[in-house]
C-alpha atoms as a PDB file:
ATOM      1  CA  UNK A   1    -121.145 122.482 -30.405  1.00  0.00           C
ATOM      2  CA  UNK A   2    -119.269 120.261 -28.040  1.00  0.00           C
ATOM      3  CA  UNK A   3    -116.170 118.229 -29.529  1.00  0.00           C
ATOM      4  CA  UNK A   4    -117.896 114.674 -29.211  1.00  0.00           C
ATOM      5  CA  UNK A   5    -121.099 116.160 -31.019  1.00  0.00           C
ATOM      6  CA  UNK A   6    -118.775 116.917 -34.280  1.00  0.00           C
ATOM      7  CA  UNK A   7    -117.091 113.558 -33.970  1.00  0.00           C
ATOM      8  CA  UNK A   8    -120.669 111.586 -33.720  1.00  0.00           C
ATOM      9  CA  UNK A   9    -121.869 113.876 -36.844  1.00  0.00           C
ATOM     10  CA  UNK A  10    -118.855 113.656 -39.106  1.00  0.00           C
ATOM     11  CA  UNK A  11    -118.738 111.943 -42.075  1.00  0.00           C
ATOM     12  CA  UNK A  12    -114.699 111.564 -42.623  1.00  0.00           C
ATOM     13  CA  UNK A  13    -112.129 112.540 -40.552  1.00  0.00           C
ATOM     14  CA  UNK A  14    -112.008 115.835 -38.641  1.00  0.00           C
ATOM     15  CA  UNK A  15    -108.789 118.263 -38.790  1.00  0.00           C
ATOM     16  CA  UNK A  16    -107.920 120.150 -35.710  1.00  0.00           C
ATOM     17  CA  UNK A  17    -104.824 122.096 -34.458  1.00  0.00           C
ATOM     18  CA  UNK A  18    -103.660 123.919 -31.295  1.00  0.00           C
ATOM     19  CA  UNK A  19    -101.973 127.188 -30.749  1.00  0.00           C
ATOM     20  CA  UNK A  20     -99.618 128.509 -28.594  1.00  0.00           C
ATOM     21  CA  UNK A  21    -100.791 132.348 -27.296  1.00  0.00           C
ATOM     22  CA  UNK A  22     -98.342 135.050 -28.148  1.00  0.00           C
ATOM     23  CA  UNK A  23     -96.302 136.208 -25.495  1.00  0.00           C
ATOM     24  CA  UNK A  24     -97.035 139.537 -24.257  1.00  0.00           C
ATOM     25  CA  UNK A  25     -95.905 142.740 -26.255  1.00  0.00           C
ATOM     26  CA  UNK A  26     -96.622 140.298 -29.402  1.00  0.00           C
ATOM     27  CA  UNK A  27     -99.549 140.871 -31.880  1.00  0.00           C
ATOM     28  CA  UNK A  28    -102.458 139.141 -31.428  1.00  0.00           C
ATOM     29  CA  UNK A  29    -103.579 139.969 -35.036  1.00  0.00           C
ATOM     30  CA  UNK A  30    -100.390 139.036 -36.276  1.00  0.00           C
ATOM     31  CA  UNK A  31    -101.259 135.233 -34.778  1.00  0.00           C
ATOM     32  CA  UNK A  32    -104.685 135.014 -36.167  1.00  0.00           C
ATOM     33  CA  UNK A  33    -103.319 135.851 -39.824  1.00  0.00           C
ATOM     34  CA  UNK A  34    -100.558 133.311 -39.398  1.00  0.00           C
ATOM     35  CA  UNK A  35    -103.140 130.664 -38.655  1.00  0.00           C
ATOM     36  CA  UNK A  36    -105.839 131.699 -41.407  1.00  0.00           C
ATOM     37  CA  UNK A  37    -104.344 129.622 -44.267  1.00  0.00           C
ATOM     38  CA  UNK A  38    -105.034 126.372 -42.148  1.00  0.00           C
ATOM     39  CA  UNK A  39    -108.878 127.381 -42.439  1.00  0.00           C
ATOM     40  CA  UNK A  40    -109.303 126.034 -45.788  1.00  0.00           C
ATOM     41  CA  UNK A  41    -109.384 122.652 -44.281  1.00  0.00           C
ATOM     42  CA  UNK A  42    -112.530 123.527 -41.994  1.00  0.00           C
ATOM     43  CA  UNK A  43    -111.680 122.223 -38.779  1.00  0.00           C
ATOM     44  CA  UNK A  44    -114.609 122.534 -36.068  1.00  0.00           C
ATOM     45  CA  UNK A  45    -112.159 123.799 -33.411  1.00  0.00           C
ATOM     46  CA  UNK A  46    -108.993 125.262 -32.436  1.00  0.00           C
ATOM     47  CA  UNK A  47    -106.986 124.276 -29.236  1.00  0.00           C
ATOM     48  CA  UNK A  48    -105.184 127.098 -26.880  1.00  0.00           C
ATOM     49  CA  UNK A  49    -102.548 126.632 -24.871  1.00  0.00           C
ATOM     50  CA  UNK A  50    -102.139 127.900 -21.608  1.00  0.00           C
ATOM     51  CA  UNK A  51     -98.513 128.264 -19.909  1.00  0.00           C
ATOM     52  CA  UNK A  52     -98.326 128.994 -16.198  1.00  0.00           C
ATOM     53  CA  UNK A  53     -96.462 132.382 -15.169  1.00  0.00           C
ATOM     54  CA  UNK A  54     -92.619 132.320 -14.620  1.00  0.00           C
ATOM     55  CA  UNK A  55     -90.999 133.970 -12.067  1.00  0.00           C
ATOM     56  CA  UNK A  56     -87.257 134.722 -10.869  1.00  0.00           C
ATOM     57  CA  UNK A  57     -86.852 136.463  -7.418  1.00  0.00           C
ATOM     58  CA  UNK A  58     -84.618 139.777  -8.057  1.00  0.00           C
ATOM     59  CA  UNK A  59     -81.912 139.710  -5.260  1.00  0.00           C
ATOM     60  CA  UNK A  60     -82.088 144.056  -3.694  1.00  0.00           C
ATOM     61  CA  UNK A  61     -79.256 146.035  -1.777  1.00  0.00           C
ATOM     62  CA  UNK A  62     -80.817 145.094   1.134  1.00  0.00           C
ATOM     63  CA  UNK A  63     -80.800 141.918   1.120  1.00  0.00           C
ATOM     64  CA  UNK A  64     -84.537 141.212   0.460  1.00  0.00           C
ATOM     65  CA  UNK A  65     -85.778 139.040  -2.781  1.00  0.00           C
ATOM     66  CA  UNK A  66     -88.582 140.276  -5.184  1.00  0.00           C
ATOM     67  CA  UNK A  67     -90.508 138.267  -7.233  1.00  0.00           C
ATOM     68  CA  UNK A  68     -90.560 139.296 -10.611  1.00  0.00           C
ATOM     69  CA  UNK A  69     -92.551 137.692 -13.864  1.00  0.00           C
ATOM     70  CA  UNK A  70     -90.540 136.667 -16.477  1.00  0.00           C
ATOM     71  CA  UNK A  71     -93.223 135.036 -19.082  1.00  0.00           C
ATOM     72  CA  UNK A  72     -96.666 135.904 -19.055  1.00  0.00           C
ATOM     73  CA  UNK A  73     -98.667 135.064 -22.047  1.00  0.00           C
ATOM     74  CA  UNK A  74    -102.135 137.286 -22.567  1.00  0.00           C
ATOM     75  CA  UNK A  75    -105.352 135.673 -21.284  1.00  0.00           C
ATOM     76  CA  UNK A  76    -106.907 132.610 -22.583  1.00  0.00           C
ATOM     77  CA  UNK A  77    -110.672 134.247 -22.552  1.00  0.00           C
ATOM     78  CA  UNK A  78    -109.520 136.698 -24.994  1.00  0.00           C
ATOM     79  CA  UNK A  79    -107.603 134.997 -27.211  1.00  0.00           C
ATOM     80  CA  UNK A  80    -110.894 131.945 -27.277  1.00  0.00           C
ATOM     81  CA  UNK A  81    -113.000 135.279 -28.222  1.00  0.00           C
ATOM     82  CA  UNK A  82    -110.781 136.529 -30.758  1.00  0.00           C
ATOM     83  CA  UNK A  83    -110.232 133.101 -32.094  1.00  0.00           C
ATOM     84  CA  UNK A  84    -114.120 132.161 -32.143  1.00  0.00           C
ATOM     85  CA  UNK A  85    -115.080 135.417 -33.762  1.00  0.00           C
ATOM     86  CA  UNK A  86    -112.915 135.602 -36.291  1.00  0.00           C
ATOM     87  CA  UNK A  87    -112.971 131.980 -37.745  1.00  0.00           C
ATOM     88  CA  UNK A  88    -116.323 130.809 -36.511  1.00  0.00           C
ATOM     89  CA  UNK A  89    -115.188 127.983 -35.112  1.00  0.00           C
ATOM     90  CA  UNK A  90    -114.978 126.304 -31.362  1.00  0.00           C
ATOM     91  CA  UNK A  91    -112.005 127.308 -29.498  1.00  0.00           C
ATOM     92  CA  UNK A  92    -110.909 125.175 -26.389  1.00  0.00           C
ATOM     93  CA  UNK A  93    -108.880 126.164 -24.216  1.00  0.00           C
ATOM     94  CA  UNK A  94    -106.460 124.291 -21.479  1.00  0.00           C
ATOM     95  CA  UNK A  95    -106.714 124.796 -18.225  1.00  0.00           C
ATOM     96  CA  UNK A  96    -104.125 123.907 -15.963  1.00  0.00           C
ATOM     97  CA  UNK A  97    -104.278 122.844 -12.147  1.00  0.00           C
ATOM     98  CA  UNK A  98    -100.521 124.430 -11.913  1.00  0.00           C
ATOM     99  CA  UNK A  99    -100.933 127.756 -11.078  1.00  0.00           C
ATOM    100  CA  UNK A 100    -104.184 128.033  -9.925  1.00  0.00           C
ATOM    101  CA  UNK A 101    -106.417 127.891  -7.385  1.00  0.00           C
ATOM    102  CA  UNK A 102    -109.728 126.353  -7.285  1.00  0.00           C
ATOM    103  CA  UNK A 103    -111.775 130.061  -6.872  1.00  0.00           C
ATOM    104  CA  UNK A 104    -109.395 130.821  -9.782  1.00  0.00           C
ATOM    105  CA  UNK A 105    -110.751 128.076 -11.976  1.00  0.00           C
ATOM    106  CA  UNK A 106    -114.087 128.503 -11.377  1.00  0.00           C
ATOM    107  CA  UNK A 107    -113.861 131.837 -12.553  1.00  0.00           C
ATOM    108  CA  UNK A 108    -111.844 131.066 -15.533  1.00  0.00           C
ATOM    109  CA  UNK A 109    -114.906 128.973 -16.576  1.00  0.00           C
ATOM    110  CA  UNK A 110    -117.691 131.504 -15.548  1.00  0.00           C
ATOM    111  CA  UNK A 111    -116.064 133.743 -18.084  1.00  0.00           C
ATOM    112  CA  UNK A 112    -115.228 131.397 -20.756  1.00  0.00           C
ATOM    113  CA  UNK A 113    -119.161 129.950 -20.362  1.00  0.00           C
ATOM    114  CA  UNK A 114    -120.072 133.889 -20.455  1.00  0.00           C
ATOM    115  CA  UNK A 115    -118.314 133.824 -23.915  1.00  0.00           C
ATOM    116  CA  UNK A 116    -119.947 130.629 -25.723  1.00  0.00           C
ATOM    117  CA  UNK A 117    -116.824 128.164 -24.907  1.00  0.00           C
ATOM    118  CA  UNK A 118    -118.440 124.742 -24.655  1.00  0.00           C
ATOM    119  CA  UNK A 119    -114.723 122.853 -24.854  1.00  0.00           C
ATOM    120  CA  UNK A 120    -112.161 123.001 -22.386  1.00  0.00           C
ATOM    121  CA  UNK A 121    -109.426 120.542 -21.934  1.00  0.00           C
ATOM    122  CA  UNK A 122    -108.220 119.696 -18.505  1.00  0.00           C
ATOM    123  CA  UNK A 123    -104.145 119.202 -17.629  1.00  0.00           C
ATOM    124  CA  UNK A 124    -102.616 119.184 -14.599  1.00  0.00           C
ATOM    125  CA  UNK A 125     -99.262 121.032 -16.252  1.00  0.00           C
ATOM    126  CA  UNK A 126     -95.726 120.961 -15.673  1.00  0.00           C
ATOM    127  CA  UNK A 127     -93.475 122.116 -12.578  1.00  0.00           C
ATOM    128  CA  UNK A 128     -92.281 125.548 -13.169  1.00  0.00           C
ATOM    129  CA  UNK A 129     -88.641 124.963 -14.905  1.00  0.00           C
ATOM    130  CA  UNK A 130     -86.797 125.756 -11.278  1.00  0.00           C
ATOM    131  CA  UNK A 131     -88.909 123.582  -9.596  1.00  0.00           C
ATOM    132  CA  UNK A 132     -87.949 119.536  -9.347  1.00  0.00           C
ATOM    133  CA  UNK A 133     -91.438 118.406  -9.066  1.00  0.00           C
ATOM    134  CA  UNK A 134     -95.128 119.714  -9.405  1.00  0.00           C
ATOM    135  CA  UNK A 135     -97.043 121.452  -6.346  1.00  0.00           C
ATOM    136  CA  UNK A 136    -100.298 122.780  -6.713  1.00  0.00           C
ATOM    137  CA  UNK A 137    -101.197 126.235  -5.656  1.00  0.00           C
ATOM    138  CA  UNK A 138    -102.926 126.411  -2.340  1.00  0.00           C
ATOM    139  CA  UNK A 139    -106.416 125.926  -2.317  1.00  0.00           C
ATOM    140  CA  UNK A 140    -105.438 124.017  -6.089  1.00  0.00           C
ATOM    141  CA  UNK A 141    -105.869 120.665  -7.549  1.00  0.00           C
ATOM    142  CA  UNK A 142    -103.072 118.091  -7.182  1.00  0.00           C
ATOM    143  CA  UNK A 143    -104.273 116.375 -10.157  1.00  0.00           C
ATOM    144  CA  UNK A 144    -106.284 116.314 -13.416  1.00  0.00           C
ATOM    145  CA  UNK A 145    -109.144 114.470 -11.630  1.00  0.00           C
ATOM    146  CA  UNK A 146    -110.096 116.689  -9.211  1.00  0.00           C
ATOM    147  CA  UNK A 147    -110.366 119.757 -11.808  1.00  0.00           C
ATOM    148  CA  UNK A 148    -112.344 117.540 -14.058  1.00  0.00           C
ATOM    149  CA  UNK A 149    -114.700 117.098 -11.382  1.00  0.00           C
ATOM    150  CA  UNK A 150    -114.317 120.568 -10.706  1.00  0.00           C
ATOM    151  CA  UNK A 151    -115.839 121.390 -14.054  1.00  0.00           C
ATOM    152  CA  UNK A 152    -118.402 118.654 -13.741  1.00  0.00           C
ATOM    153  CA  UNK A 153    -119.793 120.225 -11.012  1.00  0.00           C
ATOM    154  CA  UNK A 154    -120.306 123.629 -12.325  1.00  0.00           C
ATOM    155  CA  UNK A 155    -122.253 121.443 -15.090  1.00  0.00           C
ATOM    156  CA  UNK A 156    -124.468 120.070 -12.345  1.00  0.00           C
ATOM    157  CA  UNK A 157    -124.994 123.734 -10.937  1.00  0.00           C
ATOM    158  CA  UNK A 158    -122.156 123.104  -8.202  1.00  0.00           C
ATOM    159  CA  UNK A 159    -119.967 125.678  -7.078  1.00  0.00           C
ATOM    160  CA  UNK A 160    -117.392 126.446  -4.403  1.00  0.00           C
ATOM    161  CA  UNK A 161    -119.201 128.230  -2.446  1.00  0.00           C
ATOM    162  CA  UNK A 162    -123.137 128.036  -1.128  1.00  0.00           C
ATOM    163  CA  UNK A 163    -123.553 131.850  -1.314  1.00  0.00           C
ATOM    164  CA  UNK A 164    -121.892 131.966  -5.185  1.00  0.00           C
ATOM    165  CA  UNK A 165    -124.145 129.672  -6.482  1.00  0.00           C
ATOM    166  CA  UNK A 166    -125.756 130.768  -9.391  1.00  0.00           C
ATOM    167  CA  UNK A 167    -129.056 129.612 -10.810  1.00  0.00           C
ATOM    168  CA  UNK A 168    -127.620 128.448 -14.431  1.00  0.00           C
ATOM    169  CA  UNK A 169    -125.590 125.160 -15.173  1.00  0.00           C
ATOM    170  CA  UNK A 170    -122.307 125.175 -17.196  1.00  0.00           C
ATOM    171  CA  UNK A 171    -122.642 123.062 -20.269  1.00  0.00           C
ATOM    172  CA  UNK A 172    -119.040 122.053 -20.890  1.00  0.00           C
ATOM    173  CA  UNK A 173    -117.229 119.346 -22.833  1.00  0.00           C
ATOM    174  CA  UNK A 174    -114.029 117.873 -21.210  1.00  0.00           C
ATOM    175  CA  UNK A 175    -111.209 116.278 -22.881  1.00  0.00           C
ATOM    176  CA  UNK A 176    -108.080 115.018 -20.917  1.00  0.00           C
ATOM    177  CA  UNK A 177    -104.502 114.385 -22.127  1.00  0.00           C
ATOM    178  CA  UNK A 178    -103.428 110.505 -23.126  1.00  0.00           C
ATOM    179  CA  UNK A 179     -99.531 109.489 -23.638  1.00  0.00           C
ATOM    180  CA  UNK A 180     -99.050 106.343 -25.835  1.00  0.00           C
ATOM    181  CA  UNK A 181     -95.391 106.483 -24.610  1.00  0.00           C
ATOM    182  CA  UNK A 182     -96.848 106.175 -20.891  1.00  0.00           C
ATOM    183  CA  UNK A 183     -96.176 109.849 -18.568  1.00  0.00           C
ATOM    184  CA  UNK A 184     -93.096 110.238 -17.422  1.00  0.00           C
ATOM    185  CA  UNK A 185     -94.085 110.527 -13.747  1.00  0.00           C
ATOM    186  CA  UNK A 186     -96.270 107.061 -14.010  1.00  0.00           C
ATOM    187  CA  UNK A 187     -94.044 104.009 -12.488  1.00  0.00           C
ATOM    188  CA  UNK A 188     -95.790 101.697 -15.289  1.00  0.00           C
ATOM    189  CA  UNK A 189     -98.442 101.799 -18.306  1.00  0.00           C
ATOM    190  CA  UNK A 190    -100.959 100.234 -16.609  1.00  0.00           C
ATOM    191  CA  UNK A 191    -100.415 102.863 -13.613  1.00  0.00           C
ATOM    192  CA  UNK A 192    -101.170 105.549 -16.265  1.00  0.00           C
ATOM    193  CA  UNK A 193    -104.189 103.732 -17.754  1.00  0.00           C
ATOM    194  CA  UNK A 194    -105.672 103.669 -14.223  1.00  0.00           C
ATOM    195  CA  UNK A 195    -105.149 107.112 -13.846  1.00  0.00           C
ATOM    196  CA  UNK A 196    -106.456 107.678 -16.902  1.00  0.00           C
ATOM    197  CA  UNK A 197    -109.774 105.976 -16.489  1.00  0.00           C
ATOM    198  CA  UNK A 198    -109.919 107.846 -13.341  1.00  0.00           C
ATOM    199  CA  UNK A 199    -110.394 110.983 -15.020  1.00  0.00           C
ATOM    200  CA  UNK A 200    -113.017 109.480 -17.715  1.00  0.00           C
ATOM    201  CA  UNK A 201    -115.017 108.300 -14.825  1.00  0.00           C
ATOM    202  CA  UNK A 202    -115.082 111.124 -13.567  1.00  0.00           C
ATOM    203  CA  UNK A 203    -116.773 112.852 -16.104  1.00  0.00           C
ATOM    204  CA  UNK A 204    -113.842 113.561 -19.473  1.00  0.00           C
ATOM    205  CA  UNK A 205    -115.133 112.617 -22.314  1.00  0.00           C
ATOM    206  CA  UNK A 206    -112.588 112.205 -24.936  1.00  0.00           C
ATOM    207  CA  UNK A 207    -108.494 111.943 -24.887  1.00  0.00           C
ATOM    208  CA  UNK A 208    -106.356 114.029 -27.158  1.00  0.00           C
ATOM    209  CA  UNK A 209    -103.172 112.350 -27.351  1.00  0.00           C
ATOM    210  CA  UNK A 210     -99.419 113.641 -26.530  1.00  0.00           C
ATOM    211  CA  UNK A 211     -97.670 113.891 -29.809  1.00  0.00           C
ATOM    212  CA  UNK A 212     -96.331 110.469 -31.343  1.00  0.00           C
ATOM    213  CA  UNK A 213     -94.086 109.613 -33.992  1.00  0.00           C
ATOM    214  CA  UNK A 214     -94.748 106.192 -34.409  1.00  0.00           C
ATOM    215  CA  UNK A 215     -97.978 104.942 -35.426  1.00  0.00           C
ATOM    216  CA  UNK A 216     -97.695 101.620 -33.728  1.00  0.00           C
ATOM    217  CA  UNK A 217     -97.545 102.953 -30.625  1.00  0.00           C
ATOM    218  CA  UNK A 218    -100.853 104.879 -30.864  1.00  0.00           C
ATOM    219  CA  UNK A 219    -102.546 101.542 -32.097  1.00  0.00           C
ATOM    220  CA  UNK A 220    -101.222  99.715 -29.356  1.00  0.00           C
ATOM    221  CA  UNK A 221    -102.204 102.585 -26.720  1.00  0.00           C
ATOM    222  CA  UNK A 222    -105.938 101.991 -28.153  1.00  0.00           C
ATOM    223  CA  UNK A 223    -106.150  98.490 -27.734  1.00  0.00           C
ATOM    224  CA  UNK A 224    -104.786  99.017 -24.493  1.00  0.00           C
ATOM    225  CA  UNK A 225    -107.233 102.188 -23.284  1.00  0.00           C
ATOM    226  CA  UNK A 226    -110.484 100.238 -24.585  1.00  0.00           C
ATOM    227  CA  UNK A 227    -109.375  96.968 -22.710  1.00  0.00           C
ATOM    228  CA  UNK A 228    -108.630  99.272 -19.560  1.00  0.00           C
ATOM    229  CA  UNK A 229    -112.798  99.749 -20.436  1.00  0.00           C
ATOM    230  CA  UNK A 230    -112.569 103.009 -21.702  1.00  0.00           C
ATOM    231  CA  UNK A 231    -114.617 104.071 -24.761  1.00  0.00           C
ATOM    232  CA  UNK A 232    -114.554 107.396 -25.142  1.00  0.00           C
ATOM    233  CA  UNK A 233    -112.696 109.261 -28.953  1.00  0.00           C
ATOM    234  CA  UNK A 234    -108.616 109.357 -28.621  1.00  0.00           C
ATOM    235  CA  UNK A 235    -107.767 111.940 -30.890  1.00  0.00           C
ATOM    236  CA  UNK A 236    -104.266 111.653 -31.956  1.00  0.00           C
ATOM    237  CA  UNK A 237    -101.907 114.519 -31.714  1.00  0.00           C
ATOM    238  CA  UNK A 238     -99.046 115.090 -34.319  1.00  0.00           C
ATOM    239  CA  UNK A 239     -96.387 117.525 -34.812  1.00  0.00           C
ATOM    240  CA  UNK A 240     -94.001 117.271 -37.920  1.00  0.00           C
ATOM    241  CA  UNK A 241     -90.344 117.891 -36.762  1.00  0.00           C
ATOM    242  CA  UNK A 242     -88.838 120.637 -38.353  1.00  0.00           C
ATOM    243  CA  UNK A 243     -85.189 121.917 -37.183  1.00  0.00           C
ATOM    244  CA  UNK A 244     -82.395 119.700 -36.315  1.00  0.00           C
ATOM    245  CA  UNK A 245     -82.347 120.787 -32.838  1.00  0.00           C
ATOM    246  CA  UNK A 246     -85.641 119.334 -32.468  1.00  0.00           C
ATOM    247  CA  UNK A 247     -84.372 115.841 -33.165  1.00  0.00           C
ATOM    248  CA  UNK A 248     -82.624 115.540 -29.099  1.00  0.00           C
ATOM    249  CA  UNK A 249     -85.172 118.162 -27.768  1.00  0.00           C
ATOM    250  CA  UNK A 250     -88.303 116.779 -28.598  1.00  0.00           C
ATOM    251  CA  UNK A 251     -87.496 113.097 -26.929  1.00  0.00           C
ATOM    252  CA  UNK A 252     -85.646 114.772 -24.190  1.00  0.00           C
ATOM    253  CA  UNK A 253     -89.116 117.338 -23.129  1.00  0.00           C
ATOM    254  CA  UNK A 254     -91.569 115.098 -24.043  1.00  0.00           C
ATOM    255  CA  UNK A 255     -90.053 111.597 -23.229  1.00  0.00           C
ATOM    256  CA  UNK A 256     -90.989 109.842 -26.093  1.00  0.00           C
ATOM    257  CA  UNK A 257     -89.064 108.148 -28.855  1.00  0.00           C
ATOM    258  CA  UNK A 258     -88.228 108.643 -33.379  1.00  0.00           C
ATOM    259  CA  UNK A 259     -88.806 105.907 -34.904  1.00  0.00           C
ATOM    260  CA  UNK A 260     -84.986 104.258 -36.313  1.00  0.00           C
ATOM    261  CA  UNK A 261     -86.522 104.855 -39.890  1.00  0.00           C
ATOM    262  CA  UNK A 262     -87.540 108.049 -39.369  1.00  0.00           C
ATOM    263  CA  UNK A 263     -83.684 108.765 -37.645  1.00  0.00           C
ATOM    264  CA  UNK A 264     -82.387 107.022 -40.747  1.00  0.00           C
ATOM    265  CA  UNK A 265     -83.669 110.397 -42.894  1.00  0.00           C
ATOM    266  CA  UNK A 266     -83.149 112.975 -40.359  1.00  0.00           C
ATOM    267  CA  UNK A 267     -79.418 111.759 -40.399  1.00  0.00           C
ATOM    268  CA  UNK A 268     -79.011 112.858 -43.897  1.00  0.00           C
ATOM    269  CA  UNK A 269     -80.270 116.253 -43.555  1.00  0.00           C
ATOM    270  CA  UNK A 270     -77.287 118.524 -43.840  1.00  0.00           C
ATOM    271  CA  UNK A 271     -80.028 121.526 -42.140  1.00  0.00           C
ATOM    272  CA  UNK A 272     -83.455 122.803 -41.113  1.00  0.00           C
ATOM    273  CA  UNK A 273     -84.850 122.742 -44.446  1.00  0.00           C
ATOM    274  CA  UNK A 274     -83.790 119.062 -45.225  1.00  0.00           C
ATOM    275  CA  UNK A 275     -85.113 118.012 -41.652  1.00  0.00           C
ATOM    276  CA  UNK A 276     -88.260 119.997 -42.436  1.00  0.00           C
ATOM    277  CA  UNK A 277     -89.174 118.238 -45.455  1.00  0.00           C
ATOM    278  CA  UNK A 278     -88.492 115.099 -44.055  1.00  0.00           C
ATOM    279  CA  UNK A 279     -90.807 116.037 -40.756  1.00  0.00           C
ATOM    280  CA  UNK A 280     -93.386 117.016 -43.471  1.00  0.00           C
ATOM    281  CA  UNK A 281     -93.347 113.888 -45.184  1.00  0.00           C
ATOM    282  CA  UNK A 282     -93.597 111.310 -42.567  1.00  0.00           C
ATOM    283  CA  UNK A 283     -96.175 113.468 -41.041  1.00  0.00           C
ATOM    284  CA  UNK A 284     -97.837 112.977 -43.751  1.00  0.00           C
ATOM    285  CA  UNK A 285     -97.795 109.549 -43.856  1.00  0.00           C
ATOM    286  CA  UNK A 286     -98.627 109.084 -40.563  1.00  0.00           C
ATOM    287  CA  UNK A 287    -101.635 111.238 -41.158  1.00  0.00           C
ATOM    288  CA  UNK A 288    -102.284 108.742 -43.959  1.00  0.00           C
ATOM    289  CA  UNK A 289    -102.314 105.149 -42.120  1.00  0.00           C
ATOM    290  CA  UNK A 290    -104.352 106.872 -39.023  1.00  0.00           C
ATOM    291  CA  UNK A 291    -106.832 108.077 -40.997  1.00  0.00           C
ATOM    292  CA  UNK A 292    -107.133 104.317 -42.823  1.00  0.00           C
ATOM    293  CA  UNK A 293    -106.867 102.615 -39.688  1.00  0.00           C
ATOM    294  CA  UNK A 294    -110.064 105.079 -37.779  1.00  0.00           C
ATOM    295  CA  UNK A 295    -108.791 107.939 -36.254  1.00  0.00           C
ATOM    296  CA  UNK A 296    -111.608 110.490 -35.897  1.00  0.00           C
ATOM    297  CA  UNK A 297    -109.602 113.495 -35.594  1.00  0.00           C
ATOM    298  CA  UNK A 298    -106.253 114.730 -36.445  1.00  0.00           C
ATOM    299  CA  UNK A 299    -104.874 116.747 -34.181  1.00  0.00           C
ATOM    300  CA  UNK A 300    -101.510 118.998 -35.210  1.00  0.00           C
ATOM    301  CA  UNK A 301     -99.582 120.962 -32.614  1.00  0.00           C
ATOM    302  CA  UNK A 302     -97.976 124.090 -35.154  1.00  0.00           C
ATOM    303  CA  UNK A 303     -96.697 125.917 -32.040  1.00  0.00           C
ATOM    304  CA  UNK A 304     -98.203 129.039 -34.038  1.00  0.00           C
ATOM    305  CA  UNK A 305     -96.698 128.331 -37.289  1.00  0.00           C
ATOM    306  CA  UNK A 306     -98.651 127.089 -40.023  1.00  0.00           C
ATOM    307  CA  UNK A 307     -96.757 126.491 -43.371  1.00  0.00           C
ATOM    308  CA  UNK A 308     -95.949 122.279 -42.097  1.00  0.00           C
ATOM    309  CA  UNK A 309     -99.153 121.754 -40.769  1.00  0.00           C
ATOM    310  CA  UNK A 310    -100.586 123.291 -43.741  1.00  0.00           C
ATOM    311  CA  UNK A 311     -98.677 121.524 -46.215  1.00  0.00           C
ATOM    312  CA  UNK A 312     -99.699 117.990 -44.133  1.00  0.00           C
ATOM    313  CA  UNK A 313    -103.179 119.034 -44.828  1.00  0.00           C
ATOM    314  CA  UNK A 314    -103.211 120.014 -47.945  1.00  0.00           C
ATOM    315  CA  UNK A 315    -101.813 115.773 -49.254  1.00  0.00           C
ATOM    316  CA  UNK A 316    -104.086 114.668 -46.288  1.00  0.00           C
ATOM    317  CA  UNK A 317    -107.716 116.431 -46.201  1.00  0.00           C
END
């Protein structure tokens, strides 16, 4: 079932979370059990991640440079499978414009259509760490909009090529990302709403939010994407902070701010466990006053860990 079909059919707020896959040489299994507690709260789907290959270039004798991966996680298609068969549930995966090309995308969704996916959430991705700004592959998409409409198409029965086209129509659901802090590339809010409408109209149909830490700021970004005259579900994403060196790294990735009362009780924590309880706990009651105020889902980001997000849950659904 597609994302906006469980939000029109729900009758209290949704739970949802988002993995990241394990890097390769890791257990797949060993991911799956670490997520199973969190299926007690029945949420309809499960997000996965998708980060782009790294590379270095390994300096020979000669003189010549080889290009050698450094981090390659396993496939999305698999891991949706795994994910979908073992918990029943929707899996939707990301898919990036970084790192791919067009051909490349539309077989990423042939297969993950071929599988049952009905979800996929479209990002245009980071720059690779050594790089100071985002390129797209040859033959890729510069931004988010042209891969939505990318996937769009293949809904309509549109494909790259004339003599690819297939007789059947993809059928999927597209979210986008949303930043109540504004992205950091975007010269103003308003620039990012614009963009942002740009990929609803061109076929998304719900926002998932970057992670937030104060509640205001998601109101505010509401107000401000429904008077931009878009009406699609923002699904707010949340993370609970749980190590002290989270506390400069978090603000300094993601470019967002903590909230001076939530500072105020991560400066008494003397270590992780003290910051973790507090990231539980505010967590928590952000979950709380979202939830009052109309949020139709919650979305956690556990990076693969579930013993926060499950204890959020477990005071919250």
């Amino acid at each position: 079932m597609k994302i906006t079909e469980y939000i029109q059919q729900a009758k209290k707020p949704l739970f949802s979370f988002e993995i990241l896959p394990p890097l390769k040489g890791q257990s797949l299994n060993d991911l799956l059990e670490g997520i199973s507690p969190l299926m007690e709260f029945e949420p309809p789907f499960v997000d996965v991640t998708y980060h782009r290959e790294e590379f270095i270039y390994k300096k020979h004798p000669n003189g010549l440079l080889e290009k050698v991966s450094t981090k390659k996680r396993p496939g999305t298609v698999g891991i949706c499978a795994a994910i979908m068969n073992r918990f029943q549930v929707e899996a939707v995966p990301h898919l990036l414009c970084g790192g791919f090309s067009k051909e490349e995308t539309e077989n990423a969704l042939i297969d993950l259509n071929f599988i049952g996916v009905q979800n996929v959430l479209a990002l245009r991705g980071d720059a690779p760490k050594n790089e100071g700004k985002f390129v797209p592959e040859p033959n890729g998409h510069e931004f988010t909009t042209g891969l939505v409409k990318q996937i769009v198409g293949m809904n309509n029965g549109k494909y790259l090529h004339e003599e690819t086209e297939a007789s059947f129509h993809t059928d999927f659901c597209v979210g986008v990302a949303g930043y109540p802090e504004k992205h950091f590339e975007a010269p103003s809010m308003r620039f990012d709403l614009k963009f942002l409408k740009e990929k609803i109209d061109a076929g998304a149909e719900y926002i998932v939010t970057q992670m937030f830490f104060d509640n205001e700021k998601y109101f505010d970004f509401v107000k401000k994407v429904r008077d931009a005259g878009i009406n699609v579900p923002i699904i707010p994403g949340l993370k609970p902070i749980t190590t002290l060196g989270q506390i400069t790294m978090l603000p300094r990735t993601f470019f967002l701010d903590l909230p001076d009362p939530l500072l105020d009780e991560l400066e008494k924590c003397k270590n992780n466990a003290d910051v973790k309880q507090v990231g539980i706990e505010w967590a928590i009651q952000q979950s709380k006053e979202l939830i009052a105020n109309g949020a139709p889902v919650l979305h956690y980001y556990t990076m693969s860990k579930a013993d926060a997000t499950y204890k959020i849950a477990k005071e919250v659904f």
